[in-house]
PDB file of N, CA and C in Angstrom:
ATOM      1  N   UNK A   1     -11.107  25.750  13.934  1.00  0.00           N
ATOM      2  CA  UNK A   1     -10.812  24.575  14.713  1.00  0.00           C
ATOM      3  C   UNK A   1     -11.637  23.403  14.190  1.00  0.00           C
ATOM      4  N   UNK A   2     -11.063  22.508  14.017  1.00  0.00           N
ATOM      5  CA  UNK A   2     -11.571  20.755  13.310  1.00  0.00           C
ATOM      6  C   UNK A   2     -12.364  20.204  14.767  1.00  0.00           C
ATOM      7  N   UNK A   3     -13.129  19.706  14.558  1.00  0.00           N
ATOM      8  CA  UNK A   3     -14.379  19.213  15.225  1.00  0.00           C
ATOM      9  C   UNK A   3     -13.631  17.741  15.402  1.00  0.00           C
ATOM     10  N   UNK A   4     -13.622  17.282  16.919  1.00  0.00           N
ATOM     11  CA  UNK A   4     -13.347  16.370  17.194  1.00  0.00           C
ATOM     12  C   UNK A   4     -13.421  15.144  15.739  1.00  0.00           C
ATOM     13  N   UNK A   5     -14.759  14.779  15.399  1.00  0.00           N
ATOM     14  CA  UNK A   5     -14.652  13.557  14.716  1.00  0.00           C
ATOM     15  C   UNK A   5     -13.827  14.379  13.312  1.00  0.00           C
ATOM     16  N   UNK A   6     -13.705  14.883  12.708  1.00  0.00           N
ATOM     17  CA  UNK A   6     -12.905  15.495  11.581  1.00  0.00           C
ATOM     18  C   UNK A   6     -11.719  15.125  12.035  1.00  0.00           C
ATOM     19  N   UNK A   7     -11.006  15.407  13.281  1.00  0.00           N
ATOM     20  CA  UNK A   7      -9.433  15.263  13.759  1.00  0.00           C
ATOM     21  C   UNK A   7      -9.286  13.236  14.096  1.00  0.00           C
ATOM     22  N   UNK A   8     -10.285  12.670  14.226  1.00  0.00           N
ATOM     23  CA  UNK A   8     -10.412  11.392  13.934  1.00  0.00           C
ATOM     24  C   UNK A   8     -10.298  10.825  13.021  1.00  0.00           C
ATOM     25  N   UNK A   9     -10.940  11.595  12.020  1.00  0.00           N
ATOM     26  CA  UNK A   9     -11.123  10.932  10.668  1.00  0.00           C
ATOM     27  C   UNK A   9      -9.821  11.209   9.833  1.00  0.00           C
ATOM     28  N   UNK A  10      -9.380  12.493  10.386  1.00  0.00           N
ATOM     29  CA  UNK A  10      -7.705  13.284   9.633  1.00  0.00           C
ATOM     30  C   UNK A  10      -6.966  11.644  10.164  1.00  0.00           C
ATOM     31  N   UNK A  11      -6.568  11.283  11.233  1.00  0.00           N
ATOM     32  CA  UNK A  11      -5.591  10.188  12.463  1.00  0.00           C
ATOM     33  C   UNK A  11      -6.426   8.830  11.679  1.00  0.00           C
ATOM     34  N   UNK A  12      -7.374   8.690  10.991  1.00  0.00           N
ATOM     35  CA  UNK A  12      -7.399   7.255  10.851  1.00  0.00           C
ATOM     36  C   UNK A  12      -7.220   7.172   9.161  1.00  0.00           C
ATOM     37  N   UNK A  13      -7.116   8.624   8.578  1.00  0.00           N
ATOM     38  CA  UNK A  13      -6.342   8.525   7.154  1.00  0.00           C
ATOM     39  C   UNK A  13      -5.031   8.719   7.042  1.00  0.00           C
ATOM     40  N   UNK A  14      -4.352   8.602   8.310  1.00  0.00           N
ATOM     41  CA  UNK A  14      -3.231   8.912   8.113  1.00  0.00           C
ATOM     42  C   UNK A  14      -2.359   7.581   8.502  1.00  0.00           C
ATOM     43  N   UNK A  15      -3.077   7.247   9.529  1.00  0.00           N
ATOM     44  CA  UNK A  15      -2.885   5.852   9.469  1.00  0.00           C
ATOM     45  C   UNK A  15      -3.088   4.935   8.544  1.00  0.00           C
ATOM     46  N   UNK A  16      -4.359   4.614   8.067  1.00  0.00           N
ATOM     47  CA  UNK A  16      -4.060   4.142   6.418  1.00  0.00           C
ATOM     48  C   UNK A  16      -2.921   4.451   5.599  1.00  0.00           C
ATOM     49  N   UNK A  17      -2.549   5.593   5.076  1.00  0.00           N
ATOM     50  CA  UNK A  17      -1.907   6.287   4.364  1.00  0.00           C
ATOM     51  C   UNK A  17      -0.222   5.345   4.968  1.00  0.00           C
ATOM     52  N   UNK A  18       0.120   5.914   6.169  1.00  0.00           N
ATOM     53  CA  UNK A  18       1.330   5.412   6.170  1.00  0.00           C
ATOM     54  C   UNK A  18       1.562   3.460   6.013  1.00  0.00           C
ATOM     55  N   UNK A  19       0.317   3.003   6.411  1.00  0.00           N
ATOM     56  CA  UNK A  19       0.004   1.605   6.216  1.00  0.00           C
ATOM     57  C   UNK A  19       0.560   1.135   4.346  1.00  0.00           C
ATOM     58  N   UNK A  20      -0.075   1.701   4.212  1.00  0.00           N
ATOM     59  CA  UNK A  20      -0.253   1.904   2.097  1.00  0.00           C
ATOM     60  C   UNK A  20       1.441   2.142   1.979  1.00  0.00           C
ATOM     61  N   UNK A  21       2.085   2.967   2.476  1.00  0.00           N
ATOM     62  CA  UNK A  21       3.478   3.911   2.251  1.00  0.00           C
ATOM     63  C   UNK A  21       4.313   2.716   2.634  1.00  0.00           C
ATOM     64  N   UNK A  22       4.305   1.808   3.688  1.00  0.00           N
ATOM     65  CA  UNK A  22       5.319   1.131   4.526  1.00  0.00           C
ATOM     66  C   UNK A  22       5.178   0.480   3.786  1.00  0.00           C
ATOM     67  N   UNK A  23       3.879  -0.724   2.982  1.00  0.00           N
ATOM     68  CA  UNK A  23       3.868  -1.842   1.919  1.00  0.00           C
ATOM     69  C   UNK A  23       4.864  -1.005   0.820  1.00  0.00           C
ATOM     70  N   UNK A  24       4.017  -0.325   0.330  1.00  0.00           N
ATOM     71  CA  UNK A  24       4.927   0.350  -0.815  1.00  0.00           C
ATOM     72  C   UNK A  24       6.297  -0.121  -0.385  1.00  0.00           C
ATOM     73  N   UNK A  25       6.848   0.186   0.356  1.00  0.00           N
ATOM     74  CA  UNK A  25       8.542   0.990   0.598  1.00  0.00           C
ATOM     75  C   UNK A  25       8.998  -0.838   1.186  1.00  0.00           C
ATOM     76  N   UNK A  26       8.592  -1.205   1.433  1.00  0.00           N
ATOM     77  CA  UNK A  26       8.984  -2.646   1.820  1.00  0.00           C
ATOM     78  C   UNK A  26       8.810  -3.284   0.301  1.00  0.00           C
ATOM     79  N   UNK A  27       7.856  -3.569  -0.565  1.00  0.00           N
ATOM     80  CA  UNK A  27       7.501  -4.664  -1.807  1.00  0.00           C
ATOM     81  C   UNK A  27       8.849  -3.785  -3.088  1.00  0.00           C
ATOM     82  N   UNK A  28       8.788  -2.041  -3.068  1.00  0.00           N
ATOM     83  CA  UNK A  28       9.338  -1.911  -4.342  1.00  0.00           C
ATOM     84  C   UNK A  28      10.951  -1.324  -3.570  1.00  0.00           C
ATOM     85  N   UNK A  29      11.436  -1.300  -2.307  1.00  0.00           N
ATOM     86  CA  UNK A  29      12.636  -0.728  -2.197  1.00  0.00           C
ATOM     87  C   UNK A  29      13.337  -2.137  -1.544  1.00  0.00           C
ATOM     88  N   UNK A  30      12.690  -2.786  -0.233  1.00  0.00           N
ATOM     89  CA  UNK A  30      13.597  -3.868   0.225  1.00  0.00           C
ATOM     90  C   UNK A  30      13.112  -5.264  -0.863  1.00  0.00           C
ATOM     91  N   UNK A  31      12.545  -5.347  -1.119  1.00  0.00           N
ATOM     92  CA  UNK A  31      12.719  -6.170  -2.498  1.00  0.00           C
ATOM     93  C   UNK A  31      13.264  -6.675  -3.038  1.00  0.00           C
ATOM     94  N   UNK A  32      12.936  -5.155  -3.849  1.00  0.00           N
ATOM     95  CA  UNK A  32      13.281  -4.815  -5.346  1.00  0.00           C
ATOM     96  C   UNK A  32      14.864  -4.507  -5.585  1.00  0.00           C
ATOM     97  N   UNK A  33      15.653  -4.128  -4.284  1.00  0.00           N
ATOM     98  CA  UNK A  33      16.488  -3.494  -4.145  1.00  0.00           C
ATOM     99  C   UNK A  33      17.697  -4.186  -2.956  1.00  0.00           C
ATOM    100  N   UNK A  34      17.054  -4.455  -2.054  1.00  0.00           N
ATOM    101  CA  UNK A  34      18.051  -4.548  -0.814  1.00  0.00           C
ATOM    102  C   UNK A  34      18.254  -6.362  -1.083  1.00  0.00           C
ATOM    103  N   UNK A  35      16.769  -6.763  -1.088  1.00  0.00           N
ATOM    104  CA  UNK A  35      16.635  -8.363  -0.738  1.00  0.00           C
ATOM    105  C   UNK A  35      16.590  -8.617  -2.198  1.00  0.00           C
ATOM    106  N   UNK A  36      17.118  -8.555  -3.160  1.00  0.00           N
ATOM    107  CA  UNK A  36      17.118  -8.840  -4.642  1.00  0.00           C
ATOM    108  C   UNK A  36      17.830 -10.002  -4.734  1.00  0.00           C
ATOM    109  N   UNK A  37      19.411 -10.187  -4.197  1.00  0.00           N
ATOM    110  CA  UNK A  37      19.902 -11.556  -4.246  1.00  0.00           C
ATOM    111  C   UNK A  37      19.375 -12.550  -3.607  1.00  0.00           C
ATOM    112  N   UNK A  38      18.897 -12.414  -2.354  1.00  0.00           N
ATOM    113  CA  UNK A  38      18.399 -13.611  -1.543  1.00  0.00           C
ATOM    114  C   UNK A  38      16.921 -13.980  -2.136  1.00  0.00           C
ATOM    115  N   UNK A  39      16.439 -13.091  -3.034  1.00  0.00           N
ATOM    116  CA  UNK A  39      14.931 -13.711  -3.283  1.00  0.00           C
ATOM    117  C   UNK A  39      15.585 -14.398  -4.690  1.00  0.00           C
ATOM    118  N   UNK A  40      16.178 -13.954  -5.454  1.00  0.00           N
ATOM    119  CA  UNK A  40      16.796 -14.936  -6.575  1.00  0.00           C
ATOM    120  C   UNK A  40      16.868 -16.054  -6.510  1.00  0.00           C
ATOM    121  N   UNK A  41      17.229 -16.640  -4.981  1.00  0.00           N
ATOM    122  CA  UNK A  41      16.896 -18.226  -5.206  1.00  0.00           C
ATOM    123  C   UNK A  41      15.777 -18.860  -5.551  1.00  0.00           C
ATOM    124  N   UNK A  42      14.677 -18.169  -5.546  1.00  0.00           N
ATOM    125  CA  UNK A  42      13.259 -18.569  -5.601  1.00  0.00           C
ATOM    126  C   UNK A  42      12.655 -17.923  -7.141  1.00  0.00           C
ATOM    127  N   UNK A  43      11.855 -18.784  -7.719  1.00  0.00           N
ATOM    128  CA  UNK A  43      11.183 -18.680  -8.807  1.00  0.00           C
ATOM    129  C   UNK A  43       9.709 -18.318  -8.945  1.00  0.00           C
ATOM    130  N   UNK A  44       9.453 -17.553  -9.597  1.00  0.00           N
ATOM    131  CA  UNK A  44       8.140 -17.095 -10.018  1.00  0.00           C
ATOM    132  C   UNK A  44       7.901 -16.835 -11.072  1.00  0.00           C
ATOM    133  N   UNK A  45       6.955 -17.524 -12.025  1.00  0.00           N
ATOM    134  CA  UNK A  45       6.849 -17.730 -13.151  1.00  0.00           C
ATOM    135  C   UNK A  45       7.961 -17.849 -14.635  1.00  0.00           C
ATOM    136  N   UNK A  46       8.925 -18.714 -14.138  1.00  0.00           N
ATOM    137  CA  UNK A  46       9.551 -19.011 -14.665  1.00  0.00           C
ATOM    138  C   UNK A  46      10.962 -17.754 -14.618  1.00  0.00           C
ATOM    139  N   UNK A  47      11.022 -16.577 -13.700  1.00  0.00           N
ATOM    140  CA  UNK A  47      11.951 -15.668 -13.527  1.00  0.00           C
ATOM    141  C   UNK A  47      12.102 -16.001 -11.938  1.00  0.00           C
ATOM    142  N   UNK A  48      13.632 -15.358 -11.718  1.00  0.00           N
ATOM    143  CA  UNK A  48      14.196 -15.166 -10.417  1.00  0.00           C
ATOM    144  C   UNK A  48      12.951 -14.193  -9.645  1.00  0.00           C
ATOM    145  N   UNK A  49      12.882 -14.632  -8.026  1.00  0.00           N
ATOM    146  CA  UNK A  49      11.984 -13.469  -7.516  1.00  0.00           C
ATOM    147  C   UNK A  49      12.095 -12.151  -7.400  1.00  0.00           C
ATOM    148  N   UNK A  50      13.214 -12.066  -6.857  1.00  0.00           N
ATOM    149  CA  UNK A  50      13.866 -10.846  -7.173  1.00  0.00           C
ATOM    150  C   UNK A  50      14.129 -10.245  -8.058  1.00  0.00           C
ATOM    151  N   UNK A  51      14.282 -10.313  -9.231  1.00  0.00           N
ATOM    152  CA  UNK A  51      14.012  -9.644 -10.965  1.00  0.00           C
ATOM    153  C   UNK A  51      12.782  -9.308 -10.792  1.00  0.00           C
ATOM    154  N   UNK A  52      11.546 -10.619 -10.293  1.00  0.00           N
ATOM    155  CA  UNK A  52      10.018  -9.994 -10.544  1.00  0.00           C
ATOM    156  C   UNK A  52       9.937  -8.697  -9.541  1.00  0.00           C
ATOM    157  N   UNK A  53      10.181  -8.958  -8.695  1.00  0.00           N
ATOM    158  CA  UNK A  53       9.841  -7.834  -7.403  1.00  0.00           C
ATOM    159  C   UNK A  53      10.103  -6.425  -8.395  1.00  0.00           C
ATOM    160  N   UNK A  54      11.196  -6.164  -8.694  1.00  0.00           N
ATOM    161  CA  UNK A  54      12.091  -5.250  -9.170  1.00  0.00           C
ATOM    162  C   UNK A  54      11.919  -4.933 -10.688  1.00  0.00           C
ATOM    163  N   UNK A  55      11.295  -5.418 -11.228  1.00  0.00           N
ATOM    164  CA  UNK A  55      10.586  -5.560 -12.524  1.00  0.00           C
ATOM    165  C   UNK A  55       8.862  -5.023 -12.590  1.00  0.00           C
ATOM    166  N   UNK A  56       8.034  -5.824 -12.022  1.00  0.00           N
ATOM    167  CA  UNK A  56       6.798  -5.942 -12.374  1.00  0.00           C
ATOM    168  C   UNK A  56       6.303  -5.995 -10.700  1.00  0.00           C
ATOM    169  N   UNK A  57       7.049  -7.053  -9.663  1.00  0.00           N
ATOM    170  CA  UNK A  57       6.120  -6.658  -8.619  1.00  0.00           C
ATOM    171  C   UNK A  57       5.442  -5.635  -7.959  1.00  0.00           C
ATOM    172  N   UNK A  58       6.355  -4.708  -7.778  1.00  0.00           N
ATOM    173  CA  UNK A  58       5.930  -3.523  -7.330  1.00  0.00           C
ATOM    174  C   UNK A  58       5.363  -2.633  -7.879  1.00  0.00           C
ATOM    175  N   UNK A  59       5.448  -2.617  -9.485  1.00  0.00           N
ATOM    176  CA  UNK A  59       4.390  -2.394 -10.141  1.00  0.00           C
ATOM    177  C   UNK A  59       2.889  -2.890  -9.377  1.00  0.00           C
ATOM    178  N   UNK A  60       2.732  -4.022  -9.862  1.00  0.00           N
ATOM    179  CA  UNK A  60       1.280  -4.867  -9.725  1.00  0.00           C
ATOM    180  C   UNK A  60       0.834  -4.499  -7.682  1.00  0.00           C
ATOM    181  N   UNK A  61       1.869  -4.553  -6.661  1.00  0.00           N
ATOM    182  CA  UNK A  61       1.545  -4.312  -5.658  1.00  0.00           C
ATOM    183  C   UNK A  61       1.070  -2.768  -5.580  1.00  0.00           C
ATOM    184  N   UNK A  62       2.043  -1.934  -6.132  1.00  0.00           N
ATOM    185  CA  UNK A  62       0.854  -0.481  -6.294  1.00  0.00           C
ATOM    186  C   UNK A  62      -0.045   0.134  -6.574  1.00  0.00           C
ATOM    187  N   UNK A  63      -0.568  -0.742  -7.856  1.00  0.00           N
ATOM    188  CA  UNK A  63      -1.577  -0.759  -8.475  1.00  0.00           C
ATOM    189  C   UNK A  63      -2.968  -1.163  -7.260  1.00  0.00           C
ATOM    190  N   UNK A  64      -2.542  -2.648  -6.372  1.00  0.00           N
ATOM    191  CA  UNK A  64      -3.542  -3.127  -5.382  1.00  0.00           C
ATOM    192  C   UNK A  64      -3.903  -2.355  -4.626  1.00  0.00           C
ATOM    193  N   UNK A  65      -2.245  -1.413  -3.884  1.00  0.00           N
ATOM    194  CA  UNK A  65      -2.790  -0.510  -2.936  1.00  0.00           C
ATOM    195  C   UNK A  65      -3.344   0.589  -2.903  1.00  0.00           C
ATOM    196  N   UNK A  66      -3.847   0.831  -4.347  1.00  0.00           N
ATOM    197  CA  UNK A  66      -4.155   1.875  -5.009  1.00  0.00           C
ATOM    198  C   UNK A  66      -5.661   1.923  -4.743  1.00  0.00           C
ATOM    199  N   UNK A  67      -6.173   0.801  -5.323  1.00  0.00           N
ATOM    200  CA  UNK A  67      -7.406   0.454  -5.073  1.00  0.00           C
ATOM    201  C   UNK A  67      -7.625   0.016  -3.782  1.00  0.00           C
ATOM    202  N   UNK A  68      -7.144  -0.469  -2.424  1.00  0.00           N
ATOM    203  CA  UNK A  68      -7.463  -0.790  -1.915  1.00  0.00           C
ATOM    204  C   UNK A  68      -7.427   0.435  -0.659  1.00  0.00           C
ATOM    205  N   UNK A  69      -7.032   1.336  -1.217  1.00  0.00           N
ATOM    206  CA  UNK A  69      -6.791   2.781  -0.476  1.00  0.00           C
ATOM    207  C   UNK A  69      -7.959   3.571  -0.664  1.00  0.00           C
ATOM    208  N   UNK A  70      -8.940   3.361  -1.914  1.00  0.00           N
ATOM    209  CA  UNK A  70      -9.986   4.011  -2.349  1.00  0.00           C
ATOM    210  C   UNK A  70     -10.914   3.232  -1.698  1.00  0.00           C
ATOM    211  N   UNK A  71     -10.880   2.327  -1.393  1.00  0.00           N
ATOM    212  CA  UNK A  71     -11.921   1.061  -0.697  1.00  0.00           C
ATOM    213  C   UNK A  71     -11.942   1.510   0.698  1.00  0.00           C
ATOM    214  N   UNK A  72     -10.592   1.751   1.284  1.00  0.00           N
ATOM    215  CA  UNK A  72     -10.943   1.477   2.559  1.00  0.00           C
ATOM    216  C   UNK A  72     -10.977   3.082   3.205  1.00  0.00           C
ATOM    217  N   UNK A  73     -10.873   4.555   1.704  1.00  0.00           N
ATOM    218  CA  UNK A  73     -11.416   5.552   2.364  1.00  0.00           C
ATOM    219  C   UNK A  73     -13.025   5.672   2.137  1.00  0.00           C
ATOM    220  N   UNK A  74     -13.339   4.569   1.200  1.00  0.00           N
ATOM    221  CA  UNK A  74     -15.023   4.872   1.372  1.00  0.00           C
ATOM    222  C   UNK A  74     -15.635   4.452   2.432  1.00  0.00           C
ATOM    223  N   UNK A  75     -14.877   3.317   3.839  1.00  0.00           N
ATOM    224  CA  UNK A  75     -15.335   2.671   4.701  1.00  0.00           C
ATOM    225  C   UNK A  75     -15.063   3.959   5.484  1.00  0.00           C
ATOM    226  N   UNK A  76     -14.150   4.952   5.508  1.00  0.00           N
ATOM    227  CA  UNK A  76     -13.840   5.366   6.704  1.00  0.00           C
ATOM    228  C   UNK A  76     -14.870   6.866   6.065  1.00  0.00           C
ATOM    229  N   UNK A  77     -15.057   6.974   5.048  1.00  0.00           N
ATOM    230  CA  UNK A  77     -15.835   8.358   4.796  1.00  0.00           C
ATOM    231  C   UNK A  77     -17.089   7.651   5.514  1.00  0.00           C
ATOM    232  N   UNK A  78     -17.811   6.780   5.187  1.00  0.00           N
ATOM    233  CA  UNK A  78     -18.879   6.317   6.022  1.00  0.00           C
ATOM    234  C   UNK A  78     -19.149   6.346   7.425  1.00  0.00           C
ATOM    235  N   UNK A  79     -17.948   5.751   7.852  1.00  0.00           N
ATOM    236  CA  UNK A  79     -18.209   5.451   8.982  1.00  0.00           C
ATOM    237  C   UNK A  79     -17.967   7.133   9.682  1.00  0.00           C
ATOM    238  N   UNK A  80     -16.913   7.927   9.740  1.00  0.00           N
ATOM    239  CA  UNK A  80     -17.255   9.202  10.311  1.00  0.00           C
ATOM    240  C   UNK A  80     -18.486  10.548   9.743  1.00  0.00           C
ATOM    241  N   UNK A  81     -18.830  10.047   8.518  1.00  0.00           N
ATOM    242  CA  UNK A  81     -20.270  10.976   8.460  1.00  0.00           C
ATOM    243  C   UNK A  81     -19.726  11.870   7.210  1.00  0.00           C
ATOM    244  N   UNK A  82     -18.287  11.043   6.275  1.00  0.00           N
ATOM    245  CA  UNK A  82     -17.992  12.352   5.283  1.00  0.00           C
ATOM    246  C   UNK A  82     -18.330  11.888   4.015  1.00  0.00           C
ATOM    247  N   UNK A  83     -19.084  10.841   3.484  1.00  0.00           N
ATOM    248  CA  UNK A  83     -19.740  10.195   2.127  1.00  0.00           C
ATOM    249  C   UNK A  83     -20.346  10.997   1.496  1.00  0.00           C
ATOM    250  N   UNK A  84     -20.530  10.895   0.917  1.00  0.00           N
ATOM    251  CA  UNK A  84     -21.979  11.560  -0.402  1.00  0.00           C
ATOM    252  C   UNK A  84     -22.510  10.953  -0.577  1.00  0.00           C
ATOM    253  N   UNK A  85     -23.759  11.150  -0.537  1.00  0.00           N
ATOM    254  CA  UNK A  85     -24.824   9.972  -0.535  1.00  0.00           C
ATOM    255  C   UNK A  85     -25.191  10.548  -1.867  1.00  0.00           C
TER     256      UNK A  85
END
């Protein structure tokens, strides 16, 4: 049996986790994919937005949440007592 703060710490990585999953699935599927014509009206660096999204954005956005998933499990290993010091 998982010790109360362990079953805390499981519920607040999982919450992250699906946080990380929903960006994902919103930047590289409704995008990249669904909202592709309507972002075309708009320009980003000299390409349609929608090409970038669907090209390179969601690239470069996974990459962020990548790192920013390792960041914010070292806040939460801290804060419930699971770090390595």
């Amino acid at each position: 049996m998982l010790s109360s703060n362990a079953q805390a710490y499981w519920k607040a990585n999982l919450r992250l986790l699906a946080f990380c999953l929903v960006i994902w699935f919103i930047v590289s599927y409704l995008c990249g994919i669904v909202l592709f014509e309507p972002l075309n009206q708009f320009q980003l660096g000299g390409y349609k937005l929608g090409f970038w999204f669907a090209q390179q954005g969601s690239i470069y956005v996974f990459v962020v949440l990548v790192f920013f998933y390792a960041m914010m499990m070292g806040v939460l290993d801290r804060k419930y007592g699971f770090d390595e010091e």
